[in-house]
Protein backbone atom coordinates (compact mmCIF):
# COMPACT_ATOMS: atom_id res chain seq x y z
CA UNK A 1 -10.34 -14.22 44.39
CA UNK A 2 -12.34 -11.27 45.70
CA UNK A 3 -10.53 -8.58 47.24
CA UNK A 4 -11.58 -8.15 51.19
CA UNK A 5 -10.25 -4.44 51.17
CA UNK A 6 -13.38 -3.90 48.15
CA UNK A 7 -16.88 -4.14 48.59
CA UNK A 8 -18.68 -6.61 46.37
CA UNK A 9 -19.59 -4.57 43.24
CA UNK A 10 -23.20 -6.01 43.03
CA UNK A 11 -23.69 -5.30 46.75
CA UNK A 12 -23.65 -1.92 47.11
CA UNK A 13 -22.16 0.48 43.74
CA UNK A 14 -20.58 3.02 45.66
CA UNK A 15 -19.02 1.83 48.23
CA UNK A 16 -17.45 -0.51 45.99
CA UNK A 17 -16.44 2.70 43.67
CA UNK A 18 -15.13 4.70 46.76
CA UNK A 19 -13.03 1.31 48.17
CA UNK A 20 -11.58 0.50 44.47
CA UNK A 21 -10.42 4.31 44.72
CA UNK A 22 -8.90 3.57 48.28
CA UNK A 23 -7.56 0.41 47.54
CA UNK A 24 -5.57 1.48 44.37
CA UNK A 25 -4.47 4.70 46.03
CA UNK A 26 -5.55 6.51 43.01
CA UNK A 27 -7.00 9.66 45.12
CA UNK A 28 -7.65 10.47 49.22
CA UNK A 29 -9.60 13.12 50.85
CA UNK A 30 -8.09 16.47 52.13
CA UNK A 31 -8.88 19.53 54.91
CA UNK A 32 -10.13 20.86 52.04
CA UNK A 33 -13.74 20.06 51.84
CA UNK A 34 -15.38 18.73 48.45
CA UNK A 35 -11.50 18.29 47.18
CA UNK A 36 -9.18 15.67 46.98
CA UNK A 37 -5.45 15.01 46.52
CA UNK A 38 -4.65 13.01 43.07
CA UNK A 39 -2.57 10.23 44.35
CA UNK A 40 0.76 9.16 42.25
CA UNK A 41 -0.99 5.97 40.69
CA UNK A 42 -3.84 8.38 40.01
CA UNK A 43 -1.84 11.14 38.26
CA UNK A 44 -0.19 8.59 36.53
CA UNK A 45 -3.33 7.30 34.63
CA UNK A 46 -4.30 11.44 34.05
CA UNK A 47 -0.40 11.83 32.41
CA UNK A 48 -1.51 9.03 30.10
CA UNK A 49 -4.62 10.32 28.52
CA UNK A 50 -3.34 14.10 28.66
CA UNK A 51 -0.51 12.51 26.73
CA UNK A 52 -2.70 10.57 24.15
CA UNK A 53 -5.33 13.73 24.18
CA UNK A 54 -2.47 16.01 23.82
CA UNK A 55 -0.96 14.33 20.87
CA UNK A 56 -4.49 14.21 19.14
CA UNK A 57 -5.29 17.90 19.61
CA UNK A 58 -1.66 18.74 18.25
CA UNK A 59 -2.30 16.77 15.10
CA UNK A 60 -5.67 18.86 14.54
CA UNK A 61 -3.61 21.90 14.80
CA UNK A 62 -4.26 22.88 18.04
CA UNK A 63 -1.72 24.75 20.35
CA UNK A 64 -1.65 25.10 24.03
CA UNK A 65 -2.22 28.17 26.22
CA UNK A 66 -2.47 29.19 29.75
CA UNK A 67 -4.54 31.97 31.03
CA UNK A 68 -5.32 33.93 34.26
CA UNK A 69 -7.11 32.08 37.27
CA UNK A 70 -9.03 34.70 38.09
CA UNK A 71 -11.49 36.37 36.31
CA UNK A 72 -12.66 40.01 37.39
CA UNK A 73 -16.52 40.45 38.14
CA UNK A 74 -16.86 43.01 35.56
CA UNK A 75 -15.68 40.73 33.25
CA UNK A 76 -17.55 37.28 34.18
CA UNK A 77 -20.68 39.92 34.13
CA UNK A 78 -20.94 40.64 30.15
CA UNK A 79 -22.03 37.63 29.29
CA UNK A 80 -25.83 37.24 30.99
CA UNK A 81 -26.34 33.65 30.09
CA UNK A 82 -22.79 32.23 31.58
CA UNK A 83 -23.18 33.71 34.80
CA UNK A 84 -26.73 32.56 35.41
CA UNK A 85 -25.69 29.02 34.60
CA UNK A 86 -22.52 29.52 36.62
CA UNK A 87 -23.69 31.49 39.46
CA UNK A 88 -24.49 28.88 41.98
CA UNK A 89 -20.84 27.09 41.79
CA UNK A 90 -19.09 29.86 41.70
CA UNK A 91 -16.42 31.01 44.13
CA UNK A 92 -14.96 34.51 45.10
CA UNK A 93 -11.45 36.31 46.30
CA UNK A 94 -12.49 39.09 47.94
CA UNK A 95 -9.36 40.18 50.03
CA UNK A 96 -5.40 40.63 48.63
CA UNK A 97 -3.93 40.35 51.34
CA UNK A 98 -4.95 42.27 54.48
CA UNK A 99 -6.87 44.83 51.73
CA UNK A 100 -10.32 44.02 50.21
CA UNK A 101 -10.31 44.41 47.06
CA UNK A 102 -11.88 46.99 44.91
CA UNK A 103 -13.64 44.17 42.37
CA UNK A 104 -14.45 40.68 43.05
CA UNK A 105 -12.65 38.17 41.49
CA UNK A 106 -13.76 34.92 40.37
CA UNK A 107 -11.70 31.54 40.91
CA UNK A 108 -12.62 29.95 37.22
CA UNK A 109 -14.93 28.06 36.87
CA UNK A 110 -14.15 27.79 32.70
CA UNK A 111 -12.64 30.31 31.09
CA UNK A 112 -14.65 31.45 28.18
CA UNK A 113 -14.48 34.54 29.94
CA UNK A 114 -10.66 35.17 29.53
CA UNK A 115 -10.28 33.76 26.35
CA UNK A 116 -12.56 36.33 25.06
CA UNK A 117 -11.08 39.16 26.61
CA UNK A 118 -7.66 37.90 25.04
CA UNK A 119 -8.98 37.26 21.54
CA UNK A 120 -10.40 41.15 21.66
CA UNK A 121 -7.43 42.61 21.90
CA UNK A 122 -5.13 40.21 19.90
CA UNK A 123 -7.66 39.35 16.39
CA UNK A 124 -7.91 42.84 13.73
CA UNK A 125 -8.40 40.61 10.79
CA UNK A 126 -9.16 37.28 9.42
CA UNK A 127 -5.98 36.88 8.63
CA UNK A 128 -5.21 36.25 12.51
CA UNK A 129 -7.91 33.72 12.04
CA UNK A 130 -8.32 31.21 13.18
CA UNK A 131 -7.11 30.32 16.58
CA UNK A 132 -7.09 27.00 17.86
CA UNK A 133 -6.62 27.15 21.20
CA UNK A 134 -6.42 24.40 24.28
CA UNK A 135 -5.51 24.72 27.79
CA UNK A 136 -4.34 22.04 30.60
CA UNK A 137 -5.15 23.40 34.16
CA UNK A 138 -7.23 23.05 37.21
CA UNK A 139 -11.10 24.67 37.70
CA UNK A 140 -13.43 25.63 40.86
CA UNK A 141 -16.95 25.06 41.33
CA UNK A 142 -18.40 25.11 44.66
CA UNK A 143 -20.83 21.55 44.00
CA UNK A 144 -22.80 20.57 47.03
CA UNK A 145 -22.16 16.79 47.06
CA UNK A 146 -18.80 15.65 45.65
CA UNK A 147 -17.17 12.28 45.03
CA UNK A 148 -13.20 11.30 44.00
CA UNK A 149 -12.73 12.13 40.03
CA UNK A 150 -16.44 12.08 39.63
CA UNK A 151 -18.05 15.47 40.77
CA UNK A 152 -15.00 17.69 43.05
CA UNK A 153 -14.76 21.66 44.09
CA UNK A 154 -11.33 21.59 42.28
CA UNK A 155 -10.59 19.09 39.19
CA UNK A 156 -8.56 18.90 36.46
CA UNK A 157 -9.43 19.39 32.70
CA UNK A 158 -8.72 20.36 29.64
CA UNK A 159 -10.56 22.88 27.56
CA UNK A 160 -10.14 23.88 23.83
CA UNK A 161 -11.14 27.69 23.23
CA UNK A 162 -11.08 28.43 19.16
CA UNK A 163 -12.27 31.71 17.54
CA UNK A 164 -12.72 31.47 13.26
CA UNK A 165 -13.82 33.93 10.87
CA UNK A 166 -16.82 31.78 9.24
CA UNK A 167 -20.30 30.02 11.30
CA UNK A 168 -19.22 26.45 8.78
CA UNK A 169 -15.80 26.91 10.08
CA UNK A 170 -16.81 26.86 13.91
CA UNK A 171 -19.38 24.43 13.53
CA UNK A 172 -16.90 21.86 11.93
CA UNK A 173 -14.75 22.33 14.69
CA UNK A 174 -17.43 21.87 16.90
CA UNK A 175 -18.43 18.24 15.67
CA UNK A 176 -14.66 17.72 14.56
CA UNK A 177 -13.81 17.74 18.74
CA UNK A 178 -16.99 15.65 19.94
CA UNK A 179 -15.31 13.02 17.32
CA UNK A 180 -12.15 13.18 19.09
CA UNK A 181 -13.73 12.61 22.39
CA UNK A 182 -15.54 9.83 20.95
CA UNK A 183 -12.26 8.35 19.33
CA UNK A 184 -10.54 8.76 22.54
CA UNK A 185 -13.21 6.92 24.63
CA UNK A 186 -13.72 3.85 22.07
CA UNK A 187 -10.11 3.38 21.10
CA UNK A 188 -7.94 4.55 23.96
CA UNK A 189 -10.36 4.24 27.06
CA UNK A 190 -12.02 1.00 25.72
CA UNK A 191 -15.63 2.55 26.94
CA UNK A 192 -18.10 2.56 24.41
CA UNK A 193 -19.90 6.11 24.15
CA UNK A 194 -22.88 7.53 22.05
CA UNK A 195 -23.01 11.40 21.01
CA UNK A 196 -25.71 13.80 20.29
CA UNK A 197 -27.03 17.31 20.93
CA UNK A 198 -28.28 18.42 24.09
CA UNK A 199 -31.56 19.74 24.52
CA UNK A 200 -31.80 23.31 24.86
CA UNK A 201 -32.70 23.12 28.87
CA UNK A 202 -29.31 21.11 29.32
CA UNK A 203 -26.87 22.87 26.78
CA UNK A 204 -23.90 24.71 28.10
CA UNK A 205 -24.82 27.90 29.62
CA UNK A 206 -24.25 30.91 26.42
CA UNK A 207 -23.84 28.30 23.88
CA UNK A 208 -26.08 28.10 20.78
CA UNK A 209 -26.00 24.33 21.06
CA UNK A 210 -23.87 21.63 22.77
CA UNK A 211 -22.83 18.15 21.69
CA UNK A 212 -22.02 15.86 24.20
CA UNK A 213 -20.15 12.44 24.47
CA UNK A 214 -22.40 9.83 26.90
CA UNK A 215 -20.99 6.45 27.95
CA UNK A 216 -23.01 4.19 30.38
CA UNK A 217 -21.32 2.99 33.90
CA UNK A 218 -21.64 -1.03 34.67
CA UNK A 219 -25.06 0.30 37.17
CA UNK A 220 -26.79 1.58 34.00
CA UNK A 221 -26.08 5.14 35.74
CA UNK A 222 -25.11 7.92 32.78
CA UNK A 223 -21.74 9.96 32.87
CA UNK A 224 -21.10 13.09 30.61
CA UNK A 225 -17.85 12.10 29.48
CA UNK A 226 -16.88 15.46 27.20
CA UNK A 227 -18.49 18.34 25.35
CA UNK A 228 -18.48 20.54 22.80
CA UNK A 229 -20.15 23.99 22.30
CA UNK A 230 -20.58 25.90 19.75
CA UNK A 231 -21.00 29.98 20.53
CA UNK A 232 -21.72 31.44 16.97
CA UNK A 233 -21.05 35.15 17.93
CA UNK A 234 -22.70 35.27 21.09
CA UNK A 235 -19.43 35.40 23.09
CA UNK A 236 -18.23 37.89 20.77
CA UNK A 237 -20.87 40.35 20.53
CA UNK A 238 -21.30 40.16 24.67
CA UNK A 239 -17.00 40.59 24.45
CA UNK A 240 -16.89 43.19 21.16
CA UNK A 241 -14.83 40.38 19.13
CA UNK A 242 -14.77 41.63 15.67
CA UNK A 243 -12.18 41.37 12.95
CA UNK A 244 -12.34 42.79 9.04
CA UNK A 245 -12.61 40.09 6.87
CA UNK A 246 -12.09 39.11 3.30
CA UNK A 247 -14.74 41.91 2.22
CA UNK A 248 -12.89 44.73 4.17
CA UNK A 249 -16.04 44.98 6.35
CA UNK A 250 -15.66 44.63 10.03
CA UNK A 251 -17.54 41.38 11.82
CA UNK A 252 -18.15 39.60 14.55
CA UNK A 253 -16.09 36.26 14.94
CA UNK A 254 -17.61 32.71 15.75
CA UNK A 255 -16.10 30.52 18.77
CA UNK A 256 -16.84 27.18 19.97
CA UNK A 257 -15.86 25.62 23.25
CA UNK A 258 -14.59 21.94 24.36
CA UNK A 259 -13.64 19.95 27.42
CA UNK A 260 -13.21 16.55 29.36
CA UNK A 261 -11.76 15.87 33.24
CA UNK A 262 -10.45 13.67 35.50
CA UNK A 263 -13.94 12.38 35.65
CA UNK A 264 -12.90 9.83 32.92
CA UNK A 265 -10.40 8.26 35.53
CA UNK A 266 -13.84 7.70 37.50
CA UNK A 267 -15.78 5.77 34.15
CA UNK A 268 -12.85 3.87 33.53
CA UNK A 269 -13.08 2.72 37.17
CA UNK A 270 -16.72 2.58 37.07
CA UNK A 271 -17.21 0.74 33.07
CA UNK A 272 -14.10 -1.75 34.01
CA UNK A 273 -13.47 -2.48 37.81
CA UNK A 274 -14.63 -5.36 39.38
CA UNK A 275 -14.45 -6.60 42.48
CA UNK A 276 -10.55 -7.44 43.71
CA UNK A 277 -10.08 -3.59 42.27
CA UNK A 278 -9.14 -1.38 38.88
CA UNK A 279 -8.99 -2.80 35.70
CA UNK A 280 -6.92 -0.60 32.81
CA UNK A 281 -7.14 -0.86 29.39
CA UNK A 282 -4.08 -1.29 28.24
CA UNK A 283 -3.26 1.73 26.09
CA UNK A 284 -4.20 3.76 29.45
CA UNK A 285 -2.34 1.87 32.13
CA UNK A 286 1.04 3.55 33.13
CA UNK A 287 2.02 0.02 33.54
CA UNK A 288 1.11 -2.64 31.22
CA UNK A 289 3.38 -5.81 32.65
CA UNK A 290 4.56 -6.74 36.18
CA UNK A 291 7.04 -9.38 36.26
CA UNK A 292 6.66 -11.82 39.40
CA UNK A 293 9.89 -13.83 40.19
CA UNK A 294 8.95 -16.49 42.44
CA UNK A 295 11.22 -17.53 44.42
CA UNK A 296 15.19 -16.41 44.94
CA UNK A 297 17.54 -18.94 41.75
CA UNK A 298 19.25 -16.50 40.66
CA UNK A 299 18.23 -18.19 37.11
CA UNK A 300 14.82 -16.73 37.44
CA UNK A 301 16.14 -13.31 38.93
CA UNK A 302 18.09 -13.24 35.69
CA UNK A 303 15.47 -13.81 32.95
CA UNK A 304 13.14 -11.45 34.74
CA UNK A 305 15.58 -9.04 34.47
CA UNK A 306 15.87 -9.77 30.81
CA UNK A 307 12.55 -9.88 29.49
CA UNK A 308 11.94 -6.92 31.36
CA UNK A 309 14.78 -4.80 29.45
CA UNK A 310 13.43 -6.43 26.22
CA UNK A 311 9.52 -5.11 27.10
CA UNK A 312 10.93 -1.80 27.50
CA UNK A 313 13.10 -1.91 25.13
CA UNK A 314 9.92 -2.38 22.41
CA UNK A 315 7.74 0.54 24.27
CA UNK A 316 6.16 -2.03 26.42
CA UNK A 317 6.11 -0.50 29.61
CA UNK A 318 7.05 -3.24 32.15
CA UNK A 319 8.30 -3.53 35.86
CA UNK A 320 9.71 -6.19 38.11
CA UNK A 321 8.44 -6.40 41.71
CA UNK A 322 11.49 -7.51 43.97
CA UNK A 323 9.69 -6.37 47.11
CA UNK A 324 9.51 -8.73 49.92
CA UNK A 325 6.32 -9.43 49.82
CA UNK A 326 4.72 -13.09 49.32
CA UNK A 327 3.67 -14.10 45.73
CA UNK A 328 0.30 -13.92 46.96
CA UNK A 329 0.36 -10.20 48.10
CA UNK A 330 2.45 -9.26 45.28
CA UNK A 331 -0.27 -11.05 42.86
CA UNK A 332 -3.01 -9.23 44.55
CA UNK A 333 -1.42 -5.77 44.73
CA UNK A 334 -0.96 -6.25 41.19
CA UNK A 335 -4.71 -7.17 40.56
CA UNK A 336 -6.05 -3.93 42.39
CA UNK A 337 -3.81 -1.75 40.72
CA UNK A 338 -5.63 -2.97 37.54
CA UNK A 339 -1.65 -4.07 35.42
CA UNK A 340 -3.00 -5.70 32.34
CA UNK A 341 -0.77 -8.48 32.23
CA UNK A 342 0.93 -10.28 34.99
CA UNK A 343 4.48 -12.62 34.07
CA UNK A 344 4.86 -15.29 36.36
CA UNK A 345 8.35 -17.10 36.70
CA UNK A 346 9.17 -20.03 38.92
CA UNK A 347 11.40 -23.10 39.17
CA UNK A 348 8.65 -25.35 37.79
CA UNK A 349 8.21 -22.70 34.89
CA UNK A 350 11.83 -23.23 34.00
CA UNK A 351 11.95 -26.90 34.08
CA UNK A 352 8.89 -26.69 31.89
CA UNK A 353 10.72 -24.26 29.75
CA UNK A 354 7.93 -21.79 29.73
CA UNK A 355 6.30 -18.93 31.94
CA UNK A 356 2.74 -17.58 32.94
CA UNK A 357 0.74 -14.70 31.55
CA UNK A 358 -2.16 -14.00 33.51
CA UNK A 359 -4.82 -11.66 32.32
CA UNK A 360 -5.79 -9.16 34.36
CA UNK A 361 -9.12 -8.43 32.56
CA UNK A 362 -10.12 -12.36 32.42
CA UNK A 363 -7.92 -14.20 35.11
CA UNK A 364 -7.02 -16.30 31.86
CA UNK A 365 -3.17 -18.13 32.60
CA UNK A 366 -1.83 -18.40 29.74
CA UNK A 367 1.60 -20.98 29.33
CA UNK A 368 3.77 -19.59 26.93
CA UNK A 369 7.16 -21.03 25.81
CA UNK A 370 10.10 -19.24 27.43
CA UNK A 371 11.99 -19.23 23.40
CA UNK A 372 9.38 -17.58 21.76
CA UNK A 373 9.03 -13.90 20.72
CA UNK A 374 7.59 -12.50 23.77
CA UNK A 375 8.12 -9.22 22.85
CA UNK A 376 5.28 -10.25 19.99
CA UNK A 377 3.36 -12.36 22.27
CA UNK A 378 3.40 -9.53 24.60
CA UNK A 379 1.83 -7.12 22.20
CA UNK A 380 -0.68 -9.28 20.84
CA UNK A 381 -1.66 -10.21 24.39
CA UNK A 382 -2.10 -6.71 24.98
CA UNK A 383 -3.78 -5.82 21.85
CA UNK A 384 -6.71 -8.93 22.44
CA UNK A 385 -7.14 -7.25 25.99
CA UNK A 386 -7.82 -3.80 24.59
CA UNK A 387 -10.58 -5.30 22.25
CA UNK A 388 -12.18 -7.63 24.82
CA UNK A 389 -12.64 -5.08 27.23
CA UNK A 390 -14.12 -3.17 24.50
CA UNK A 391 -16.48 -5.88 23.52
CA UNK A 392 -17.67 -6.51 27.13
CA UNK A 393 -18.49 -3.01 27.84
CA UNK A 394 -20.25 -2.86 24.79
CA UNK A 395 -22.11 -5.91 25.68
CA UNK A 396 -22.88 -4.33 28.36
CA UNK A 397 -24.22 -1.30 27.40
CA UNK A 398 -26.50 -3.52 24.89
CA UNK A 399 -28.31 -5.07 27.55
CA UNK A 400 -28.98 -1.88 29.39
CA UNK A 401 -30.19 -0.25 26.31
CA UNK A 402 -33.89 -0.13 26.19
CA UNK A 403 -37.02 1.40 24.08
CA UNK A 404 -40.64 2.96 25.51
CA UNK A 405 -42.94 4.13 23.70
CA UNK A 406 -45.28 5.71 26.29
CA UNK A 407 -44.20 6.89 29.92
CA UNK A 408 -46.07 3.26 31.54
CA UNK A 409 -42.93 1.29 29.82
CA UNK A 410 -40.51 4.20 31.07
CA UNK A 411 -41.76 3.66 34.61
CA UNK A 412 -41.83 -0.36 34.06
CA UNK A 413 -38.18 -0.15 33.16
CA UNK A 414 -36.76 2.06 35.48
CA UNK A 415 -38.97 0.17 38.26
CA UNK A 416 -35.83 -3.08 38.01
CA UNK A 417 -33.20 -1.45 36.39
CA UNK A 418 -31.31 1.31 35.57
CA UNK A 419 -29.39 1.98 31.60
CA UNK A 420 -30.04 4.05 28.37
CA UNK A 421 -33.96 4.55 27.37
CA UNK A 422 -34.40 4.88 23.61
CA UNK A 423 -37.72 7.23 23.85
CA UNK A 424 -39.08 9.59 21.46
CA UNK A 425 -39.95 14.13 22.54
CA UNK A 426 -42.19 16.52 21.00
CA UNK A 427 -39.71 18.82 22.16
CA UNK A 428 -41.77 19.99 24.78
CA UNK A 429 -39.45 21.18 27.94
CA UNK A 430 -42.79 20.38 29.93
CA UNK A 431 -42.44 16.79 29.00
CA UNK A 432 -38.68 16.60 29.54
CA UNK A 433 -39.60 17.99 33.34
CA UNK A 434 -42.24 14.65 33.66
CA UNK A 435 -39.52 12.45 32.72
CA UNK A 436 -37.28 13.78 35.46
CA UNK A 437 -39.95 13.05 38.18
CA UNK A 438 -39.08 8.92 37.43
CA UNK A 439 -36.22 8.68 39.45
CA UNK A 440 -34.32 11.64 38.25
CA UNK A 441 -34.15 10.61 34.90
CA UNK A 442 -32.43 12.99 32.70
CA UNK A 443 -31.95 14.19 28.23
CA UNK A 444 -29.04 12.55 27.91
CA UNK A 445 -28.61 13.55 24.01
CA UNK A 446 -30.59 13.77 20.98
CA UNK A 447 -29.99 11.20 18.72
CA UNK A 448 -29.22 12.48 14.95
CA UNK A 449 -29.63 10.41 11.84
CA UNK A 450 -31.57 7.60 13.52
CA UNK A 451 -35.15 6.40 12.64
CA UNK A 452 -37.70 7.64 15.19
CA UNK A 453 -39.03 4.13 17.00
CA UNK A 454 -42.10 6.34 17.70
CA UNK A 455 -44.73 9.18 15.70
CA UNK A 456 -45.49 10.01 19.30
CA UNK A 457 -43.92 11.85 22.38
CA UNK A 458 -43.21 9.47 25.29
CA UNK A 459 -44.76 11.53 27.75
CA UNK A 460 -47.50 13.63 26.51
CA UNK A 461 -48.37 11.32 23.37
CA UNK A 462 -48.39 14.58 20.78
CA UNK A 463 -46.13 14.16 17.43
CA UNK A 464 -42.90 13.28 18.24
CA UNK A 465 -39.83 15.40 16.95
CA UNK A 466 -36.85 13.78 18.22
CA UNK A 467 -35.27 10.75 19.21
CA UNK A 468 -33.57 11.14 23.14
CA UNK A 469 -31.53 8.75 24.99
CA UNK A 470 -32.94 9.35 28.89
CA UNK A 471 -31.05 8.46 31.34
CA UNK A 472 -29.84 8.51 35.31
CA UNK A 473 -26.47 10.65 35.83
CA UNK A 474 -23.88 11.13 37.96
């Protein structure tokens, strides 16, 4: 039963996006313009991939770090390429106090900046080498049009900083951490993703190159979902980075660059959701079970309480809602909040000795015996969830996926639809600029390792060099 709080999905996109966000209380809107506050059921979802992020960064060796929040003009200045790219979004403190301040400082917008003014003055050899770095904190960037977890002034990230004494070292790390974002999309977030380079116009500002992580929304619209840059020595030679290494002869080091936001709280929403509200992958969702007693026997108060200890008990995490709500609220409240499975218990469930699982991803009610193992029903429940939703998205994806060959079939296709379109570049920036003009459509990533469908560019019709997925972003 459609939620009347949510507009319908196929109706109108974001409205539907911005009423799901309302509805679950995952975010509101502040006095601050262009920011928002994370609400509890929000944070709560961010606190569960930092923790499974976290965890997977540690394992790679990775420590974590915390640096300044502002960044000194001076400073932001020595690197020509970063502030160009930055310039527009970036935000100033220009008073302490009743004084104005002698420099300028910036409010970070990343912090390559920092990180390199650190790893100056801390690395003399390559035996300090090398450092794997990672921060959790919050960034500024002054966008014009904003929208919750999506695109915000102020957001949330993390963002891995490592310096290493060899160019195969740094680029390993650099494809090493797109991996992880991949991992961490297919197997934790359920949201199928491709990964590729970006073309040189849409690379991270001072990077040599940039690999990026790409998943596809439910509209067909494109969300960067996590990159990873690799510097060489350019941070270090604008930054005077050098350490001796194993010849005794003083170089410059290599660096690389990685990060992903709250913005994946918005493609979970957005690959997921449907239309009564938030639908979570299991190994994401703070909660995983609700309990519903319905009724007041004290019988079914009782084994609610029971099965709920025995959930938890077996890292299931599981609640009971005792509120005074009606079944029916309580069943919908559940729904929008996106709880993978919902346990049902009534009188008639006892007499027929068994109880309700409801999927949230499915609606599927499923009668289980009340003397089985529901501790292993439970997990296998929840383990069949995290692969459907999988499957669908991927499904998904599939039939948004499409090839041209020339720009006619590029125009046909975006003309009905929106998705991923398989279409071969000479490389040309000019060409990548004619593409934009249909409907804003963007380089999402160069493919790597895949056959070219064409010999000739999409747009200009001259020998193709690489195989691009094009899409519409947020």
């Amino acid at each position: 039963m459609k939620n009347e709080k949510i507009t319908s999905r196929d109706i109108d996109f974001a409205k539907w996006y911005t009423d799901v966000v309302n509805a679950a209380k995952l975010a509101s809107y502040t006095s601050v313009k262009g920011c928002i506050a994370i609400l509890p059921n929000g944070y709560a979802i961010w606190e569960k991939m930092q923790n499974e992020l976290d965890k997977k960064f540690k394992e790679l060796g990775h420590v974590n770090v915390q640096m300044p929040l502002l960044i000194p003009e001076g400073l932001l200045n020595k690197e020509k390429e970063l502030v160009e790219g930055f310039a527009p979004e970036v935000a100033w403190v220009t008073m302490g106090g009743s004084k104005e301040l002698e420099e300028r400082l910036c409010i970070r917008p990343t912090s390559e900046t920092v990180f390199c003014d650190f790893y100056k003055n801390f690395i003399k050899s390559y035996k300090d080498l090398p450092l794997l770095y990672n921060q959790w904190c919050n960034v500024l960037r002054w966008e014009k049009e904003t929208r919750p977890f999506l695109r915000s002034r102020e957001f949330l990230w993390q963002e891995g900083h490592t310096i290493h004494s060899t160019k195969e070292e740094a680029e390993n790390e650099t494809k090493r951490m797109i991996e992880v974002y991949k991992w961490f999309h297919h197997e934790i977030l359920a949201i199928p993703s491709i990964i590729g380079l970006k073309t040189e116009k849409e690379k991270f500002a001072g990077a040599e190159y940039t690999y990026t992580n790409e998943a596809l929304m439910f509209n067909g619209v494109s969300l960067q979902c996590g990159t990873s840059h690799y510097f060489g020595q350019k941070f270090s030679k604008s930054y005077d980075i050098k350490f001796t290494n194993k010849n005794n002869k003083e170089e410059f080091a290599y660096q690389t660059s990685w990060g992903t936001t709250t913005r994946m709280i918005g493609a979970v929403i957005m690959v997921h959701g449907d239309d009564k509200g938030l639908v979570l992958p299991p190994k994401i969702a703070p909660k995983q079970v609700v309990i519903i007693p319905i009724g007041t026997d004290e019988r079914i108060i009782e084994l609610s309480k029971k099965i709920n200890d025995e959930l938890n008990d077996n890292n299931i995490t599981s609640y009971i809602d005792l509120s005074e709500k009606t079944p029916g609220y309580k069943f919908a409240e559940a729904e929008v909040n996106g709880i993978p499975i919902r346990i049902e218990i009534g009188s008639r469930d006892l007499e027929k000795n068994s109880l309700s699982f409801v999927r949230r991803d499915t609606s599927e009610k499923i009668m289980i015996n009340i003397n089985s193992n529901l501790v292993e029903c439970t997990k296998e429940l929840l383990q069949k969830i995290q692969k459907d939703m999988y499957k669908r998205a991927l499904k998904r994806r599939e039939e948004l996926t499409f090839e041209a060959k020339n720009i006619d079939e590029v125009k046909n296709i975006m003309s009905s639809k929106s998705g991923f379109i398989k279409a071969c570049w000479c490389g040309n920036e000019d060409c990548e600029l004619k593409m934009k003009e249909i409907k804003g459509l963007k380089s999402r990533c160069i493919l790597e390792n895949e056959k070219l469908i064409s010999d000739k560019c999409v747009v200009c019709g001259k020998p193709a060099k690489k195989l691009v997925v094009w899409g519409i972003q947020y």
